[in-house]
C-alpha atoms as a PDB file:
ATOM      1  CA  UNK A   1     -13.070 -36.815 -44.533  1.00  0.00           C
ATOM      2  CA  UNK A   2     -10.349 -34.257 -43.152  1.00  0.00           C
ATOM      3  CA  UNK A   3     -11.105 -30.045 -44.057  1.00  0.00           C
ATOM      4  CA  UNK A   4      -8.675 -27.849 -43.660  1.00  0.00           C
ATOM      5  CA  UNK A   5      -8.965 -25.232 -41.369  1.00  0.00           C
ATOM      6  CA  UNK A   6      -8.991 -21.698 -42.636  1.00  0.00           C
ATOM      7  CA  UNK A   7      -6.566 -18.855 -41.974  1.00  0.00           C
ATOM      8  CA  UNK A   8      -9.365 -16.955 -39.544  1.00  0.00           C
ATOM      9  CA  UNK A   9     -10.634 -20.085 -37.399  1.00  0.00           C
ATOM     10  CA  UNK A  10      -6.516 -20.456 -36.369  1.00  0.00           C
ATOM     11  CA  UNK A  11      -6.358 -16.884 -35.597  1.00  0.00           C
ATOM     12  CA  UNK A  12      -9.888 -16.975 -33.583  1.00  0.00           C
ATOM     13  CA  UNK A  13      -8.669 -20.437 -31.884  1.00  0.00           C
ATOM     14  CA  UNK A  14      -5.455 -18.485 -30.892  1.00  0.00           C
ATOM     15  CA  UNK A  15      -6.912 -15.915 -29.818  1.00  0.00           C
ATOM     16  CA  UNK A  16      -9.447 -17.698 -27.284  1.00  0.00           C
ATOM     17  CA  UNK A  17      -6.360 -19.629 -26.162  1.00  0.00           C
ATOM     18  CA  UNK A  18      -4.492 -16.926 -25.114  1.00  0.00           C
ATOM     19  CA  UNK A  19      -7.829 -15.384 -23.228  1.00  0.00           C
ATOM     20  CA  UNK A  20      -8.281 -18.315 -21.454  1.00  0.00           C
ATOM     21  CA  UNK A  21      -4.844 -18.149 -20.072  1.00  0.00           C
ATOM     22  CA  UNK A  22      -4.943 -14.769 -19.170  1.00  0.00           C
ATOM     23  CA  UNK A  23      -8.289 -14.972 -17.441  1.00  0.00           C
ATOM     24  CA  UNK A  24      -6.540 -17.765 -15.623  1.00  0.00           C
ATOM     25  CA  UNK A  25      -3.448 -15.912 -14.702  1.00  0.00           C
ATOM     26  CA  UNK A  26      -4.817 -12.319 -14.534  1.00  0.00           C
ATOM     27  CA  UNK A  27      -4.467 -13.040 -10.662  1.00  0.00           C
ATOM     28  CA  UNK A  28      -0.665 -13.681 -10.080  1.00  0.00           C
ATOM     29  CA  UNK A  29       0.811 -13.060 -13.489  1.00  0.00           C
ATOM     30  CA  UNK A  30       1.611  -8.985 -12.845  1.00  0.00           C
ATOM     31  CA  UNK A  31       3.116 -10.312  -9.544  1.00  0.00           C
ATOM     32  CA  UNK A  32       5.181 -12.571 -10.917  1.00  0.00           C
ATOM     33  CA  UNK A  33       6.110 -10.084 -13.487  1.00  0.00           C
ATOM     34  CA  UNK A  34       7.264  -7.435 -11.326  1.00  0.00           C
ATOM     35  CA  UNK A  35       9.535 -10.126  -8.880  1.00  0.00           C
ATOM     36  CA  UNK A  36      10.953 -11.365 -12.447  1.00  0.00           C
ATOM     37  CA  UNK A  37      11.495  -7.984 -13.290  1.00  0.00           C
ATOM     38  CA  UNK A  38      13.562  -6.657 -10.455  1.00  0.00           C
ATOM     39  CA  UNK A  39      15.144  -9.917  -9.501  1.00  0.00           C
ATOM     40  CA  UNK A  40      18.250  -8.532 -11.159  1.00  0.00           C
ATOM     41  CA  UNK A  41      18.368  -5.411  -8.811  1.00  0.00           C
ATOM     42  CA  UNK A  42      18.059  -7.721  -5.521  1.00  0.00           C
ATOM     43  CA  UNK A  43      20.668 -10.536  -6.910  1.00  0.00           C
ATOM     44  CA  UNK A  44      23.064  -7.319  -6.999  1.00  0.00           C
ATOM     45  CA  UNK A  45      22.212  -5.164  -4.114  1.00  0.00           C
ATOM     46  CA  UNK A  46      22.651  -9.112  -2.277  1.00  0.00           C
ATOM     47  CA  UNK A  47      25.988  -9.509  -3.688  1.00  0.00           C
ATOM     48  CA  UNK A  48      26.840  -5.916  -2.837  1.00  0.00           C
ATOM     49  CA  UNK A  49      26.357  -7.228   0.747  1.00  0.00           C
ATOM     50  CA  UNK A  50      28.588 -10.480   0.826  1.00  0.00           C
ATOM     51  CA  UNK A  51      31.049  -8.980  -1.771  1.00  0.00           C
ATOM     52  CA  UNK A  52      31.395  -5.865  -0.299  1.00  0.00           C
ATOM     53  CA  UNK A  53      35.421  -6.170   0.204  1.00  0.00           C
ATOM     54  CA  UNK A  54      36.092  -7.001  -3.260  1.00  0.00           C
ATOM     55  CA  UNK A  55      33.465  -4.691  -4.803  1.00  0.00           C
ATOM     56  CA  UNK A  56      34.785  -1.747  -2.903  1.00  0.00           C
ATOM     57  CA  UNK A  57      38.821  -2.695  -4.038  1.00  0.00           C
ATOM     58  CA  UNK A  58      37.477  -3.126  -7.581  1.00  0.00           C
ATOM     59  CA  UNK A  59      36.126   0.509  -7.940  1.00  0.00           C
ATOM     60  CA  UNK A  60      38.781   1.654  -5.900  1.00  0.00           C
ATOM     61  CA  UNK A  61      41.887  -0.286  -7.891  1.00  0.00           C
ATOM     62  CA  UNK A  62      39.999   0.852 -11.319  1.00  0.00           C
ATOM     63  CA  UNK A  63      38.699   4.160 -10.687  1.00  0.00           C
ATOM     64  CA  UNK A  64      41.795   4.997  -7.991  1.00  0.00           C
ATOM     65  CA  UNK A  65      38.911   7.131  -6.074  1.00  0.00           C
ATOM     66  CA  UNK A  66      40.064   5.701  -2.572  1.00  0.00           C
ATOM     67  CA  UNK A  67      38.582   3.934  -0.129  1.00  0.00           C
ATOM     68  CA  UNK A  68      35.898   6.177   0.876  1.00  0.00           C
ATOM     69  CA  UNK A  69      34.430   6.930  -2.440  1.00  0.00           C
ATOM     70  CA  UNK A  70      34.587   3.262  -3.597  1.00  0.00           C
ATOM     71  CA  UNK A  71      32.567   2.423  -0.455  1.00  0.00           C
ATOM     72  CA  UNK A  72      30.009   5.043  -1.119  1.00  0.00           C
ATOM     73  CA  UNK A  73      29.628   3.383  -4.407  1.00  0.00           C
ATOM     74  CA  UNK A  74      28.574  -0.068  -3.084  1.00  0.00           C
ATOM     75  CA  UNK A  75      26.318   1.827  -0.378  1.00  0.00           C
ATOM     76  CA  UNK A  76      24.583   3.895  -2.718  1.00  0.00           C
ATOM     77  CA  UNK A  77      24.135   0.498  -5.007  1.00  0.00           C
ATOM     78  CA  UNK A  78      23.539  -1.954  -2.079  1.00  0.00           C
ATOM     79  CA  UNK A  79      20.590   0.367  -0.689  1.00  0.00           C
ATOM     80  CA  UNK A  80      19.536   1.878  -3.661  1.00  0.00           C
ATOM     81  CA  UNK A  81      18.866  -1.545  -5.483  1.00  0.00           C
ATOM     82  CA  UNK A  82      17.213  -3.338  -2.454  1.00  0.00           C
ATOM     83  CA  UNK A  83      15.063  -0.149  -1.814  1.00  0.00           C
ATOM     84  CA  UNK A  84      13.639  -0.270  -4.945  1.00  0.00           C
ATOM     85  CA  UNK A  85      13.115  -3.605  -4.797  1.00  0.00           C
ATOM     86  CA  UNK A  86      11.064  -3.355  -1.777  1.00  0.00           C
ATOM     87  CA  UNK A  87       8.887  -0.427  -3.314  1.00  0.00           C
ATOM     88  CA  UNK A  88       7.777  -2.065  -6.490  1.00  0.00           C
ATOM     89  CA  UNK A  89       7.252  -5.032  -4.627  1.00  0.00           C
ATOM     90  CA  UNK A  90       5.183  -3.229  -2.129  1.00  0.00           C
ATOM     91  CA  UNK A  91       3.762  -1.190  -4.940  1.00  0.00           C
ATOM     92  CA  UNK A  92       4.373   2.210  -2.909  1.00  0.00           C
ATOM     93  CA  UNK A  93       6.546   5.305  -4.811  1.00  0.00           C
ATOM     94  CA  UNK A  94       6.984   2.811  -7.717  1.00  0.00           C
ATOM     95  CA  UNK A  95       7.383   5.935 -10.054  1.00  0.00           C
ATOM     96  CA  UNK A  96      10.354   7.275  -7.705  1.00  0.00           C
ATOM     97  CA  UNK A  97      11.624   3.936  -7.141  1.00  0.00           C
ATOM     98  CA  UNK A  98      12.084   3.299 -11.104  1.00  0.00           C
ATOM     99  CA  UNK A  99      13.788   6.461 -11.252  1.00  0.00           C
ATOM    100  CA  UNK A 100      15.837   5.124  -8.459  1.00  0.00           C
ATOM    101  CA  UNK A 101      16.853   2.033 -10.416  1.00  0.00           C
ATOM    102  CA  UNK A 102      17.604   3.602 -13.142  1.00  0.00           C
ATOM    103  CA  UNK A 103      20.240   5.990 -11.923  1.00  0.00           C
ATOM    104  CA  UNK A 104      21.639   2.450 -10.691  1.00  0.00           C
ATOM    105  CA  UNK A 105      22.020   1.327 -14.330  1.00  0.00           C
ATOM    106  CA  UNK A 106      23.007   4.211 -15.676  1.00  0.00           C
ATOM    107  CA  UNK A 107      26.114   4.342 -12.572  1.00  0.00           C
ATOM    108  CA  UNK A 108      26.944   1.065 -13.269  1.00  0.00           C
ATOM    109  CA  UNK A 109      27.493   1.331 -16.765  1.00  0.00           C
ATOM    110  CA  UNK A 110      30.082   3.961 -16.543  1.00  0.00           C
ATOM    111  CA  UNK A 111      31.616   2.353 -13.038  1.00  0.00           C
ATOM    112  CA  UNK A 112      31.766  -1.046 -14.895  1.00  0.00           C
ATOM    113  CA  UNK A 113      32.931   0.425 -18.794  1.00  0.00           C
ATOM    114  CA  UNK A 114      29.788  -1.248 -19.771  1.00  0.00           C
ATOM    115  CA  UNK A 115      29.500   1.914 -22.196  1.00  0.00           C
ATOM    116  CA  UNK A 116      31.731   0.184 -24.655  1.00  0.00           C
ATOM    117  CA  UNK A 117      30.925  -3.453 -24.645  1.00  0.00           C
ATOM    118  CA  UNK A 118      28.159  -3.503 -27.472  1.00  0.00           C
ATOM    119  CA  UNK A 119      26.392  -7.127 -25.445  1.00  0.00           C
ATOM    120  CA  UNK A 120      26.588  -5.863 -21.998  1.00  0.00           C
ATOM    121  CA  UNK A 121      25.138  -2.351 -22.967  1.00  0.00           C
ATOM    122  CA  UNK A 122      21.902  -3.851 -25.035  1.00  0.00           C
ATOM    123  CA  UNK A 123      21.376  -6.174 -22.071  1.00  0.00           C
ATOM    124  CA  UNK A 124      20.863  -3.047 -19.971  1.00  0.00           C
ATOM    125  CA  UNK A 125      19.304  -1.193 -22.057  1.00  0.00           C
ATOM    126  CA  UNK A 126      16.473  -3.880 -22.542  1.00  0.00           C
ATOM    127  CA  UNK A 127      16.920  -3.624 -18.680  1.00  0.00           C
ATOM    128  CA  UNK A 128      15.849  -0.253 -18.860  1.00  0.00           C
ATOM    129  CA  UNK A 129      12.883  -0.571 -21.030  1.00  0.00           C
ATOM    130  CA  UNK A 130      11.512  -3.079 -18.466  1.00  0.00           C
ATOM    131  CA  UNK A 131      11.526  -0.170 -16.234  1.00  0.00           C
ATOM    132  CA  UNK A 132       9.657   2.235 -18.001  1.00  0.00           C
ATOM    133  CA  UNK A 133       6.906  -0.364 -18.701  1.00  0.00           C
ATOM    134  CA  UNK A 134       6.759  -1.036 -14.608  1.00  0.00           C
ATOM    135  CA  UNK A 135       6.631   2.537 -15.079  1.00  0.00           C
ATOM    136  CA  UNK A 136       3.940   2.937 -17.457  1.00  0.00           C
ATOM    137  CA  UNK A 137       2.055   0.235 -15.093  1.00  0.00           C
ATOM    138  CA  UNK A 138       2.455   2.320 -12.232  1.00  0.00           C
ATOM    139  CA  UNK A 139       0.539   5.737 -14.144  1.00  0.00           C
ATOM    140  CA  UNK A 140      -2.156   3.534 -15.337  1.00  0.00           C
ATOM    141  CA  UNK A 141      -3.023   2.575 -11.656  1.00  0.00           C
ATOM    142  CA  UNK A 142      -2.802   6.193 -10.619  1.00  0.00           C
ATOM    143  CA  UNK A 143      -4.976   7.494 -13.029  1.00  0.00           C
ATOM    144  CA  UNK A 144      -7.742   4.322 -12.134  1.00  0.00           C
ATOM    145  CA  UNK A 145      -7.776   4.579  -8.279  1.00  0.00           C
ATOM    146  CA  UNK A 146     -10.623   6.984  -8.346  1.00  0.00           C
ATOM    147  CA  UNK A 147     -13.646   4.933  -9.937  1.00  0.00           C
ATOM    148  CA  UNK A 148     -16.612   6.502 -11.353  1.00  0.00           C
ATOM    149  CA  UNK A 149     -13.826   9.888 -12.785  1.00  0.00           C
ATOM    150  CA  UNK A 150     -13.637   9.798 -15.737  1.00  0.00           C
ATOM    151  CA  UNK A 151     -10.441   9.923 -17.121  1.00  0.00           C
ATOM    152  CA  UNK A 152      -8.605   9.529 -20.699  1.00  0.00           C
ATOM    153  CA  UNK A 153      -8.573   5.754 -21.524  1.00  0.00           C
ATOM    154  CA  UNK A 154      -4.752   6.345 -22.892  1.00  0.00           C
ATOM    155  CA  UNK A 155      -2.411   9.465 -21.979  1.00  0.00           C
ATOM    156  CA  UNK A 156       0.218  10.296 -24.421  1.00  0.00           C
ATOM    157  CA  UNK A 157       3.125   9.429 -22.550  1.00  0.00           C
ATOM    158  CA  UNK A 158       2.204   6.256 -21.034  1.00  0.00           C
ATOM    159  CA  UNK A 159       1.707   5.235 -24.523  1.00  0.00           C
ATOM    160  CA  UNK A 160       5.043   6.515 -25.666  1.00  0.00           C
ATOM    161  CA  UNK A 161       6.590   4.469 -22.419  1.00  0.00           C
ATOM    162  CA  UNK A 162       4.913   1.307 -23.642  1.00  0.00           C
ATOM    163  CA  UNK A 163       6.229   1.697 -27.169  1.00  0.00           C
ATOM    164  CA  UNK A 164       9.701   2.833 -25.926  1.00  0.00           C
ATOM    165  CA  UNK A 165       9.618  -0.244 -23.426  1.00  0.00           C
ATOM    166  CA  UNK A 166       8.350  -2.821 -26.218  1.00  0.00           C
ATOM    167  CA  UNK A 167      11.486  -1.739 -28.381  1.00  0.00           C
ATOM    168  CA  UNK A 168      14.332  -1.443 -25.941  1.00  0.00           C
ATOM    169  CA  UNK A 169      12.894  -4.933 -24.163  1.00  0.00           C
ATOM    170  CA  UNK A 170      14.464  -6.658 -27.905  1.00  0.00           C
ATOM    171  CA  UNK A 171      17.595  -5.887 -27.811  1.00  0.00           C
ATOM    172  CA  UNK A 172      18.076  -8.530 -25.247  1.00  0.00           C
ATOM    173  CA  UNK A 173      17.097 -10.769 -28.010  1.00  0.00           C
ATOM    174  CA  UNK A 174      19.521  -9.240 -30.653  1.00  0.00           C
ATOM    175  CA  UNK A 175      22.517 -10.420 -28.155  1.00  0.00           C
ATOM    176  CA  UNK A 176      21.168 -13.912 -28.503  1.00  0.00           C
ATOM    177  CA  UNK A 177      21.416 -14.267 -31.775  1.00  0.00           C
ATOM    178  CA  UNK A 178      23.926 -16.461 -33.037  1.00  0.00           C
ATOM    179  CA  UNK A 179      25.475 -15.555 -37.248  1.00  0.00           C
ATOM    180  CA  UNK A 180      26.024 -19.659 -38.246  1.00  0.00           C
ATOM    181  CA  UNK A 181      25.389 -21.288 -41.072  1.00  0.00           C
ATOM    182  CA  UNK A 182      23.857 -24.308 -39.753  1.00  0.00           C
ATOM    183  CA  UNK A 183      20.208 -25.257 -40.386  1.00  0.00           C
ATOM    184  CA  UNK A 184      19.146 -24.818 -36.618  1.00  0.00           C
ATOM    185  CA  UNK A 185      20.982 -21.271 -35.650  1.00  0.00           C
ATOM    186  CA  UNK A 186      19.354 -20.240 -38.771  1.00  0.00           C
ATOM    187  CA  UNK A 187      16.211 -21.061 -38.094  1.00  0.00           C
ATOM    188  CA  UNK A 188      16.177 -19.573 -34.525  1.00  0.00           C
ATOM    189  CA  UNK A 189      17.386 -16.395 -35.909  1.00  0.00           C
ATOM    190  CA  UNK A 190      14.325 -16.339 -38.203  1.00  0.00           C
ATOM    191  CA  UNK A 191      11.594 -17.168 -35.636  1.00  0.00           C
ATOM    192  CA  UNK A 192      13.322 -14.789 -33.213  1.00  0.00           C
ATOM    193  CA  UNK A 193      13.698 -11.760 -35.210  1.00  0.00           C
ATOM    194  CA  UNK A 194      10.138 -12.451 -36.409  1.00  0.00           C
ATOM    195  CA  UNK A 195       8.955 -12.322 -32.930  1.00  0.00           C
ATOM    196  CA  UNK A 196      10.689  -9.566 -31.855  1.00  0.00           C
ATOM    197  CA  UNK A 197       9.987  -7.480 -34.888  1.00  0.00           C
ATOM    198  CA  UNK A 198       6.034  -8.806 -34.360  1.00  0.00           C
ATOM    199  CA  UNK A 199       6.609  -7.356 -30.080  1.00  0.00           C
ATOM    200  CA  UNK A 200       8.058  -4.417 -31.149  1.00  0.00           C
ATOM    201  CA  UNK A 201       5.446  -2.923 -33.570  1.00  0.00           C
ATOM    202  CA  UNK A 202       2.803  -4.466 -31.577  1.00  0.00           C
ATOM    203  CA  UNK A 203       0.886  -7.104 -33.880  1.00  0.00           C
ATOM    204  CA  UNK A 204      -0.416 -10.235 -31.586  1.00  0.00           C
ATOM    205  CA  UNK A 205       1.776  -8.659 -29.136  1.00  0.00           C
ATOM    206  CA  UNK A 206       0.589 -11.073 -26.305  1.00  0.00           C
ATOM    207  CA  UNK A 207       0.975 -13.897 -28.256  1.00  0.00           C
ATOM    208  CA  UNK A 208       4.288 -13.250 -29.171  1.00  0.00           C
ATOM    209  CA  UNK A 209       5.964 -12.183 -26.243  1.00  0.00           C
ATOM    210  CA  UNK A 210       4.497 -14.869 -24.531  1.00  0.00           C
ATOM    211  CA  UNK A 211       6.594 -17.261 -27.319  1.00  0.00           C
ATOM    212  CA  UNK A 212      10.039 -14.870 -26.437  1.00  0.00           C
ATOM    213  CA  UNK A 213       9.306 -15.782 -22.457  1.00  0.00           C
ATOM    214  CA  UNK A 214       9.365 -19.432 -23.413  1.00  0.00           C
ATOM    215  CA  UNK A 215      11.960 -19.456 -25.647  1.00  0.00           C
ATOM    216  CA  UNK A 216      13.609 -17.041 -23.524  1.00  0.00           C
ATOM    217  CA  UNK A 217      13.253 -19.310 -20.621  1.00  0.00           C
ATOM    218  CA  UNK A 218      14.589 -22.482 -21.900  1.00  0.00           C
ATOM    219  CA  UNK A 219      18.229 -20.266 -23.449  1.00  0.00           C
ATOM    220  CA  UNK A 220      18.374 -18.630 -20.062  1.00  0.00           C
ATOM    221  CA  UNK A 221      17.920 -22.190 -18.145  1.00  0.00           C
ATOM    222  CA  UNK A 222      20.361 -23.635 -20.415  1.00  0.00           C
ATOM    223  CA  UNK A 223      23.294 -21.508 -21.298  1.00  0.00           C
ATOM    224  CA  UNK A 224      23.426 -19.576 -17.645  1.00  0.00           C
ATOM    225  CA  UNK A 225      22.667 -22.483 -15.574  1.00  0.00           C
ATOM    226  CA  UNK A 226      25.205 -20.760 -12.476  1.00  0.00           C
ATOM    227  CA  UNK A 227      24.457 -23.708  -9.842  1.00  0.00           C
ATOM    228  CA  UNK A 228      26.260 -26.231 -11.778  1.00  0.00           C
ATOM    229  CA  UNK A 229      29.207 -23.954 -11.232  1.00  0.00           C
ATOM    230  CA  UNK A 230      31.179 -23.929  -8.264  1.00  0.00           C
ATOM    231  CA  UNK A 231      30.967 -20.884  -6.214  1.00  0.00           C
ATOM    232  CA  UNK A 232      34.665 -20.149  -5.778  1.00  0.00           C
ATOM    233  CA  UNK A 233      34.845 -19.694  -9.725  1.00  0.00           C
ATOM    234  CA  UNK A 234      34.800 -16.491 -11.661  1.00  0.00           C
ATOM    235  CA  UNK A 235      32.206 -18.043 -14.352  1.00  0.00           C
ATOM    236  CA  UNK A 236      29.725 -18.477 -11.642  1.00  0.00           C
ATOM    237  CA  UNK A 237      29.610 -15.123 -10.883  1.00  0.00           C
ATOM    238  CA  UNK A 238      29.198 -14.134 -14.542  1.00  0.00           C
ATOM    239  CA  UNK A 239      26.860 -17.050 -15.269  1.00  0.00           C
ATOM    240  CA  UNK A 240      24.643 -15.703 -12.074  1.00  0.00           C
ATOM    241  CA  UNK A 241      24.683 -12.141 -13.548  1.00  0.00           C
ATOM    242  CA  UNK A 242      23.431 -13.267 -16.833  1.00  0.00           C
ATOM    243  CA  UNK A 243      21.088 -15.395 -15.447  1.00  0.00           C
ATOM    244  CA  UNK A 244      19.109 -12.391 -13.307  1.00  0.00           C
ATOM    245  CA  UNK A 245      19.334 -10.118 -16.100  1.00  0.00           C
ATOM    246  CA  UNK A 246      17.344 -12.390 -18.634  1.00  0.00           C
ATOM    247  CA  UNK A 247      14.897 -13.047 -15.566  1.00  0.00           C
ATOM    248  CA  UNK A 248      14.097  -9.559 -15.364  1.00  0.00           C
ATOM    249  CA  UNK A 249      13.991  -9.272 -19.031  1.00  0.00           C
ATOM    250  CA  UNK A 250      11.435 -12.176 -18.891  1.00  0.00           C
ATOM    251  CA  UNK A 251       9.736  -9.850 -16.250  1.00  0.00           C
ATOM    252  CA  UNK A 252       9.272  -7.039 -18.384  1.00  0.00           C
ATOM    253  CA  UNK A 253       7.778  -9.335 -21.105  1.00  0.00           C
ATOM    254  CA  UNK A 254       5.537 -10.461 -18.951  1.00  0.00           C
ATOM    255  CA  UNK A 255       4.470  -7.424 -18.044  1.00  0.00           C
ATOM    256  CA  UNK A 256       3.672  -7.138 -21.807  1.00  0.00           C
ATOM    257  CA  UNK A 257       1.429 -10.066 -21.924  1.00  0.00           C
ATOM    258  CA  UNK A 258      -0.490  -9.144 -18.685  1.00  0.00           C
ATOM    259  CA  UNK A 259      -1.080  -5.132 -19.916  1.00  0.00           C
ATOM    260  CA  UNK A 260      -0.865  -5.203 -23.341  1.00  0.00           C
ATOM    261  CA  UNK A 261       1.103  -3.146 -25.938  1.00  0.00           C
ATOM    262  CA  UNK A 262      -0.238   0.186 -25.154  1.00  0.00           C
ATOM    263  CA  UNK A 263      -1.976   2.734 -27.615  1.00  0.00           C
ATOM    264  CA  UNK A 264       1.016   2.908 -30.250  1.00  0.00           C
ATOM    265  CA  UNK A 265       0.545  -0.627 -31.705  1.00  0.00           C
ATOM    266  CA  UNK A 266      -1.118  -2.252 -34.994  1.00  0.00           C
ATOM    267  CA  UNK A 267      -3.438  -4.509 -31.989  1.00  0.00           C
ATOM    268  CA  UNK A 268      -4.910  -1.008 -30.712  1.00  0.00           C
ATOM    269  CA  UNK A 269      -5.379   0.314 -34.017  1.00  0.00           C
ATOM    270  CA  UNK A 270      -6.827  -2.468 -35.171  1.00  0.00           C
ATOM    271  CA  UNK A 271      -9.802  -1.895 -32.413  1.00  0.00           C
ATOM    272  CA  UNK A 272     -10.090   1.262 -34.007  1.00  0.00           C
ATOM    273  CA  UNK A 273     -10.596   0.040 -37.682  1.00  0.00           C
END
């Protein structure tokens, strides 16, 4: 004879499941986070590199700053992108390398008119909100590298980071999703705004951005798959920078899963009750 299993021993069974994989991945999983996170930056300060020519007449031909200014754009992204890379990978002056990288996204979206292209502009601000949680990160371990201090188990604004990263990470997911009226768009549009609403406002917030980095995975895999584009042809370019950015999207999810929401969320309050 079959019983059905009640509402709580599904919740406990998902919740042991997702210890279990965190106890396995506690290890790497932060790493991997962090290279996922600013894989975006070193794609681009790369490029900058090999593409320097055409960068440089691009800013120069759209801007009509001259050739001097135009190549002190590309320097200051080339070496500002790949030096930040290096210090959150390194984990040294992570708090003034973020800062770093974000200056970078904020002169890129005026340089490239991503101001007024609604897609491009959520895509970097979910950019951004991966940031301040690699920010957030980096506090945390400052205020732990003393043992035996004692110190406040959540400051205010590392809290407020976590929240502000949480939301800003979903817009990425808001670009993805598709108005049809077939049975299958539909349906992703459900479980994905249900997941991202669930992220956001922090209920099983492991759990479900776990689910967005699959899901999340498998679109980015699919639709931006770059390599089966030849090099020589504009849409591999755009295909590549699509690709990164989801990456480091994925990255600051991940981060999510390995740290948790943060203090503002219905999982810490819940602790509380």
């Amino acid at each position: 004879m079959r019983f059905k299993r009640s509402s709580p021993e599904i919740v406990f069974q998902q919740s042991c499941l997702m210890d279990h994989f965190l106890r396995v991945t506690k290890q790497y999983l932060p790493h991997v986070a962090r290279l996922c996170l600013i894989s975006t930056f070193l794609e681009d300060g790369i490029r900058m590199w090999f593409q320097w020519s055409d960068q440089t007449e691009y800013i120069e031909s759209t801007w009509g700053c001259g050739f001097f200014l135009a190549s002190c754009f590309v320097l200051i992204n080339l070496l500002g992108q790949i030096g930040g890379c290096v210090l959150v990978l390194s984990r040294n002056l992570v708090e003034y390398a973020c800062f770093g990288l974000y200056g970078i996204i904020a002169l890129q979206t005026v340089a490239y008119s991503i101001l007024w292209d609604l897609k491009f502009l959520m895509r970097n601000l979910a950019l951004g909100g991966g940031l301040l949680l690699l920010l957030a990160e980096s506090r945390v371990e400052i205020r732990t590298i003393f043992a035996g201090v004692p110190t406040v188990r959540q400051s205010s604004p590392k809290q407020y980071m976590q929240l502000g990263g949480r939301v800003l990470l979903v817009l990425m997911f808001m670009t993805l999703l598709h108005f049809d009226s077939d049975f299958f768009s539909i349906l992703q549009n459900l479980v994905g705004t249900a997941l991202i609403v669930l992220v956001a406002v922090g209920f099983k917030t492991k759990l479900a951005a776990l689910t967005l980095v699959i899901w999340l995975f498998a679109i980015n895999v699919y639709a931006n798959a770059f390599w089966q584009i030849p090099a020589n042809r504009p849409m591999h370019d755009f295909l590549k920078y699509d690709f990164f950015q989801t990456t480091s999207v994925i990255g600051g999810l991940l981060l999510v899963v390995a740290r948790g929401p943060g203090g503002v969320s219905m999982d810490e309050k819940k602790k509380e009750w």
